[in-house]
Each structure stands twice: as structure tokens, then as C-alpha cells.
Protein backbone atom coordinates (compact mmCIF):
# COMPACT_ATOMS: atom_id res chain seq x y z
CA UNK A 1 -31.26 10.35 10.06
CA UNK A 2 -27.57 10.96 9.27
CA UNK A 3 -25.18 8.67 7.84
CA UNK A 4 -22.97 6.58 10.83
CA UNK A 5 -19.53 8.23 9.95
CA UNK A 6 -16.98 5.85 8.61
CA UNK A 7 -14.68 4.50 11.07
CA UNK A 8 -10.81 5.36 10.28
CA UNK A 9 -8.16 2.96 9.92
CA UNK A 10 -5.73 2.83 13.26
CA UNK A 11 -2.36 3.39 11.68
CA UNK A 12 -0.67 1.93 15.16
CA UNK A 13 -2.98 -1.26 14.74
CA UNK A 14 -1.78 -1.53 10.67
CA UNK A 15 1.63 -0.74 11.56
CA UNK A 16 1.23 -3.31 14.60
CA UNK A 17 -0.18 -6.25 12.82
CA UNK A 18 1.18 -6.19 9.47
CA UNK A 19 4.59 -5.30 10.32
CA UNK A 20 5.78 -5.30 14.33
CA UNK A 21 4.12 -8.50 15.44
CA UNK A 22 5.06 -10.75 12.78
CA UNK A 23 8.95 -9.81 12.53
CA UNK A 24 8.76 -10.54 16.11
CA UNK A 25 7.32 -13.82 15.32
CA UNK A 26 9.39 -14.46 12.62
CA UNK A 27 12.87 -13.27 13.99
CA UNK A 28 12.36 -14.31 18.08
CA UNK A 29 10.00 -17.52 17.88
CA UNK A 30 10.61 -19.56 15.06
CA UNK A 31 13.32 -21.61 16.30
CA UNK A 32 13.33 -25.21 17.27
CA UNK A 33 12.56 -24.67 20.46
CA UNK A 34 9.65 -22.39 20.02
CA UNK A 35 7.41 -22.29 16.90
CA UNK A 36 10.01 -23.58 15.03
CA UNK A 37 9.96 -22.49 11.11
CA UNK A 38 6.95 -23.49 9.54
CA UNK A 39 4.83 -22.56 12.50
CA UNK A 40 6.40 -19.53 13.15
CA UNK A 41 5.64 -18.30 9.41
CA UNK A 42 2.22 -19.58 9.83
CA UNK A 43 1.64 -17.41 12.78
CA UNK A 44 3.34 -15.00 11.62
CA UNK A 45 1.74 -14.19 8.31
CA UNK A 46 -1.94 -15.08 10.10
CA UNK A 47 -1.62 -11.35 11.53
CA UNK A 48 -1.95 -9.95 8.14
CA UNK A 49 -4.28 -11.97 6.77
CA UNK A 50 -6.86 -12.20 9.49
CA UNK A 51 -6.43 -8.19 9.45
CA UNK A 52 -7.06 -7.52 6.01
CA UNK A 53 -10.11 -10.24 6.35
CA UNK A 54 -11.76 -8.15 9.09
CA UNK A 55 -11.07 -4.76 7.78
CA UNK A 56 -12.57 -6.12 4.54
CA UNK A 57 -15.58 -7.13 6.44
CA UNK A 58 -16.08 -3.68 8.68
CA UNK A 59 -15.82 -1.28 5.60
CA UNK A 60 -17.00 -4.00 2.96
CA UNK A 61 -15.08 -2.61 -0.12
CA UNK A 62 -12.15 -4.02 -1.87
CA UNK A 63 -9.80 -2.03 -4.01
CA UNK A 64 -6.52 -3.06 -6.02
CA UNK A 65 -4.08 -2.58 -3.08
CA UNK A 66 -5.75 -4.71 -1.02
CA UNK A 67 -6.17 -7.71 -3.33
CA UNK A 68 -2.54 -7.37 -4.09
CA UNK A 69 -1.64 -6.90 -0.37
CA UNK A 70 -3.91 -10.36 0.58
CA UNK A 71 -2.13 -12.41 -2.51
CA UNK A 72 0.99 -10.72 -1.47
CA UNK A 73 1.19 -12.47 2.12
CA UNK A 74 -0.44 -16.25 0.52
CA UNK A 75 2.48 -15.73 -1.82
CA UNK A 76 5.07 -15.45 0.76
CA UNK A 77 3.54 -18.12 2.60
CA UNK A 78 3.65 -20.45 -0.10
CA UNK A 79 7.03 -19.71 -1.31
CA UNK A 80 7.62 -20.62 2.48
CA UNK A 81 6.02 -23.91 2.70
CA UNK A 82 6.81 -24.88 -0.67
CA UNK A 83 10.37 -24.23 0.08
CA UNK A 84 11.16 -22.86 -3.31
CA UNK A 85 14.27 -20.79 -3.79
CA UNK A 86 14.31 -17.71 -2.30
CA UNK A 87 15.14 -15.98 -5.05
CA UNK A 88 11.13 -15.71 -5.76
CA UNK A 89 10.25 -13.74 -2.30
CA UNK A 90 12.53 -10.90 -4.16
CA UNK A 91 10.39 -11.30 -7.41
CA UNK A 92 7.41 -11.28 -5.21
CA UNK A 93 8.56 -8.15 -3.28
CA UNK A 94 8.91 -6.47 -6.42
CA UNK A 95 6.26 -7.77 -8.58
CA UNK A 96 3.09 -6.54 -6.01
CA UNK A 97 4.16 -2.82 -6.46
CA UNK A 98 4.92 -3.10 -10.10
CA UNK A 99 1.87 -4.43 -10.62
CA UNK A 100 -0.06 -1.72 -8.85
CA UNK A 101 2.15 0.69 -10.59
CA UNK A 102 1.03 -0.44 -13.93
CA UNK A 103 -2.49 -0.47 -13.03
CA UNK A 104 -2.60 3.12 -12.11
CA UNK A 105 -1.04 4.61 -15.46
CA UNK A 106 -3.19 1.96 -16.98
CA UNK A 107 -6.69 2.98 -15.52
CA UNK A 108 -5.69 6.73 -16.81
CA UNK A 109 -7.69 4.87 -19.96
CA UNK A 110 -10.93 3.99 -17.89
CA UNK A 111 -13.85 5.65 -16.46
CA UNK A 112 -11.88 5.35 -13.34
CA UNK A 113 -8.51 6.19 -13.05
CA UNK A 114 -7.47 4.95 -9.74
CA UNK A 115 -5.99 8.33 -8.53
CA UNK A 116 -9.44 8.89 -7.65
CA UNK A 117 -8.97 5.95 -4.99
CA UNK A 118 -5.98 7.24 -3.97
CA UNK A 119 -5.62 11.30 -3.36
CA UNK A 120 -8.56 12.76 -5.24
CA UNK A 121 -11.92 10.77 -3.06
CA UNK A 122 -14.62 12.23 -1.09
CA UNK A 123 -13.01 10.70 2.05
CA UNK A 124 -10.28 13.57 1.75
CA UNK A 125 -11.65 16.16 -0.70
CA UNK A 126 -14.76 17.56 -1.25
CA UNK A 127 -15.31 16.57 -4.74
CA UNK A 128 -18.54 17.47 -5.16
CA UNK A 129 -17.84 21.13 -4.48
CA UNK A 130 -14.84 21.19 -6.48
CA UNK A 131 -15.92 19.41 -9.24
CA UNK A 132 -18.69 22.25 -9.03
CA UNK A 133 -16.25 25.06 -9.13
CA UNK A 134 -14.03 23.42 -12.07
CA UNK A 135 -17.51 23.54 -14.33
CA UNK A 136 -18.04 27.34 -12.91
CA UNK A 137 -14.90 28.33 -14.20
CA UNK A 138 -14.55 26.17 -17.25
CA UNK A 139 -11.53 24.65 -15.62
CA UNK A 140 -12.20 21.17 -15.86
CA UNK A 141 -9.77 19.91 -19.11
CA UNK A 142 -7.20 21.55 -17.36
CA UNK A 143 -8.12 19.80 -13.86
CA UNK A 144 -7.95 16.54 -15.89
CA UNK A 145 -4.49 17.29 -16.76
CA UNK A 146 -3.71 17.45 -13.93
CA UNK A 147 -5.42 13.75 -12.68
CA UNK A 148 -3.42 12.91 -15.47
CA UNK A 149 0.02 14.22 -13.76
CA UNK A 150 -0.95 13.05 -10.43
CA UNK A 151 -1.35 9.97 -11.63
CA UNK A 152 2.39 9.30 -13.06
CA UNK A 153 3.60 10.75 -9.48
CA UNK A 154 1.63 8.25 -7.68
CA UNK A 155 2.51 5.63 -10.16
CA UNK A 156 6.41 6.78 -9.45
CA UNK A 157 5.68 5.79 -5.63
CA UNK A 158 5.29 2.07 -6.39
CA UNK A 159 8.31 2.00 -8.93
CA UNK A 160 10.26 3.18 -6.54
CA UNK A 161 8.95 1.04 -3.78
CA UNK A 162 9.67 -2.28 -6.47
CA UNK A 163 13.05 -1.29 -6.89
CA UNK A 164 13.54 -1.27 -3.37
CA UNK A 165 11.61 -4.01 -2.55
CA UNK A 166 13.58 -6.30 -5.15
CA UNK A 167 17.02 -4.74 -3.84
CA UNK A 168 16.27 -5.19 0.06
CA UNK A 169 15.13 -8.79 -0.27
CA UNK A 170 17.94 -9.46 -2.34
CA UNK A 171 20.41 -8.79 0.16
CA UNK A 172 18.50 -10.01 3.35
CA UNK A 173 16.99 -13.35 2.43
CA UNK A 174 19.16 -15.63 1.01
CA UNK A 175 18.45 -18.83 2.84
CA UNK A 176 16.39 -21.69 2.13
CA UNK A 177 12.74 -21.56 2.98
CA UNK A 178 11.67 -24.19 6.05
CA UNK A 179 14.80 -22.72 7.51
CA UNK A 180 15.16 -20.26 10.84
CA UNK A 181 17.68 -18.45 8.91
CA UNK A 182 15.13 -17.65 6.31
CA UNK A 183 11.89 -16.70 8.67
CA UNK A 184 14.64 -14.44 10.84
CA UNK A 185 15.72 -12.81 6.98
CA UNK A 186 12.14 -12.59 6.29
CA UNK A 187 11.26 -10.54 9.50
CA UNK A 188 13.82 -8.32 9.17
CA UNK A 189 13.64 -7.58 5.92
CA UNK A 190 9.46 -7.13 7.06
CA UNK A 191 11.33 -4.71 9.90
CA UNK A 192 12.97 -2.98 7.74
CA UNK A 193 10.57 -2.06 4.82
CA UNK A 194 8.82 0.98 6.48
CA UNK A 195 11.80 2.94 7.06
CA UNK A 196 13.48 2.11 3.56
CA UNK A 197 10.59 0.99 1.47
CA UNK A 198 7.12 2.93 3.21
CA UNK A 199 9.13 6.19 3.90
CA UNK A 200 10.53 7.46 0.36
CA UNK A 201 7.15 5.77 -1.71
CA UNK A 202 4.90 8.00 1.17
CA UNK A 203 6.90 10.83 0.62
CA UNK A 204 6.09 11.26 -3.22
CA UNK A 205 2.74 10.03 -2.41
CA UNK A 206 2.39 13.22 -0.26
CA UNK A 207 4.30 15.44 -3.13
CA UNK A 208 1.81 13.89 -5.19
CA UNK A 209 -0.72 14.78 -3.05
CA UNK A 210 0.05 18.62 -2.41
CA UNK A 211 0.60 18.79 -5.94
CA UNK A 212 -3.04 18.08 -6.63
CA UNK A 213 -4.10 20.64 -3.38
CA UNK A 214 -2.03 23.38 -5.58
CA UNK A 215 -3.71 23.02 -8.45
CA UNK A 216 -7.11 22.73 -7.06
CA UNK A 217 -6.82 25.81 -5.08
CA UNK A 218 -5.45 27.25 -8.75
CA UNK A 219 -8.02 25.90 -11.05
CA UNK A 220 -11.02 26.56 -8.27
CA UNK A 221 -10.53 29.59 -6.73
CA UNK A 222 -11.79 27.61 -3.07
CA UNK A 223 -9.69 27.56 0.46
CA UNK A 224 -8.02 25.14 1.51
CA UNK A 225 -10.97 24.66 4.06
CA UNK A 226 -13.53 24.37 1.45
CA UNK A 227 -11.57 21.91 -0.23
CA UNK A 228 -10.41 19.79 2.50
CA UNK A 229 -13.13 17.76 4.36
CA UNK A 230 -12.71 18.08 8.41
């Protein structure tokens, strides 16, 4: 009996819940005469949360991102009802991608360097044929080099996204929490972190990415197609 296939994360849905629905929230219904502040960030950052809660429980795995993502959004929350200065949602904003950053040059010293999470998993590649090729060939310090490479690319992408992160809160939210000024900053600086925060960190993450299809197809001697699962 065959395997029930994994079912793939709606990008619409992620993009819907953890970023559309609460800046709406956060920008159009946490005024006085709505939500008002502290229940419009509560509702607000219960999207997220109750998202990553179920996804957790359909594919029952965590990983690093994940964890960070989940303390990411209690984090805001708190600085929120705590009403600390707002000064820590930018070391927040920056701090989660740093963190995950650091991780990824770090695990380049474990069993398990997390590039394998990220670009080089049997959810996109066929590993077990190319890792079969690489020991054909005798190719397989050089593939690790190349892990190795990858690695610092992908680790680039959440640099990058820190320094934006820490520069784009900085200049949106500078109210005090328990405010509407401050959930309106906070969903539109939510609004606008695809575009100037998801956008540049994907695009090296896809460099990254064709990087390590290039040197496969180098080090392997296999198709694209035989590489690639379908």
C-alpha cells in the first residue's frame, strides 16, 4: 500500500493568514469603536498562531523556522500588552532572522546542516539518487563543498532580511504599544514586509537554490528530471 502523499502548504492561505488578515485587523479594526487596541492585536496575531498550531498538527514536524516564527508572534504580542517601548518590536524584527541566520552557518558543524531542511530535502530533490551518483563518480567532497557554499547563501537571505526587518520597523512603529497608532504601524509595517523584506531574502534563496541545481547536474552527470522530484 503506498504512502498518502504529503499535502502542500497553500501559499494564498500562508500569505492570507499570516500577513493580509491581520494588517487588516490591525490597521481597520482596532480603534475605539471596533476592537479597539488590545483586542484588535489579540485577534490579530490569533491568525498566525492558530495557523502555525494546525499546520504543526497536520504534518507533525517542527523545524527552526517555525519555532522562531511561533515565539516571533508571542513576542510581538507581549511587547504589545506589556506596553514596552517600541523600540523592542525592531529588535524583535531583527533578532528572529539573525538568529536563524546563525543557526544555519552554525549547523555546517553538525550531522545536519540545516541546508538540508531548506533546498537540498527529498521533498524537492531526489537525494537518494543523487547522493547515489556523487559516490559513482567519487564526487561527493566536492558536493559537500558545495552544501557548504549553499549554506552561506542561504544564511545571506536572513541577514539581509534582519537588516531590513530592523530598518522597516524602525521607521514605521514608533508609537506606544496599547495605542491605535501603534497596532495601525504594526500592520503596515506586517503589509509591507513581503514586498521589501520576503521579496529580496526569496530571491537569494532561489540563487541559492539554482546554484545547488548547477552543481548537481555538474558533479552528477543526471537531468534536471532525474534530479527534480515531480
Amino acid at each position: 500500500m503506498s504512502a498518502k502523499p504529503e499535502r502542500r502548504e497553500s501559499i494564498l492561505l500562508s500569505l492570507g493568514l499570516n500577513i493580509a488578515i491581520p494588517a487588516v485587523i490591525l490597521m481597520k479594526f482596532s480603534g475605539e469603536d471596533a476592537l479597539g487596541p488590545v483586542g484588535g492585536l489579540i485577534v490579530a496575531l490569533a491568525f498566525p498562531l492558530i495557523y502555525g498550531l494546525v499546520d504543526f498538527v497536520r504534518r507533525r514536524e517542527w523545524n527552526v523556522v517555525s519555532v522562531l516564527g511561533f515565539i516571533s508572534v508571542l513576542l510581538t504580542g507581549g511587547i504589545g500588552l506589556l506596553q514596552l517601548d517600541p523600540k523592542w518590536i525592531a529588535v524583535k524584527e531583527a533578532a528572529v532572522p539573525a538568529v536563524i541566520g546563525i543557526a544555519v552557518v552554525l549547523s555546517l558543524r553538525t550531522r545536519f546542516p540545516i541546508v538540508r531542511t531548506f533546498l537540498y530535502n527529498d521533498k524537492i530533490i531526489r537525494t537518494g539518487d543523487v547522493d547515489a551518483a556523487l559516490e559513482r563518480r567519487g564526487t561527493r567532497r566536492a558536493f559537500d563543498q558545495t552544501l557548504v557554499n549553499a549554506s552561506w547563501m542561504l544564511a545571506a537571505s536572513f541577514f539581509v532580511s534582519s537588516v531590513l526587518n530592523f530598518v522597516l520597523a524602525k521607521l514605521i512603529v514608533k508609537s506606544q504599544p496599547g495605542t491605535t497608532a501603534f497596532n495601525e504601524e504594526l500592520g503596515r509595517m506586517t503589509a509591507l514586509s513581503y514586498p521589501v523584506i520576503v521579496v529580496p531574502s526569496m530571491i537569494i534563496m532561489i540563487a541559492a537554490l539554482w546554484y545547488l541545481f548547477y552543481r548537481i547536474k555538474l558533479l552528477t552527470d543526471l537531468d534536471l528530471e532525474q534530479i527534480l522530484k515531480t
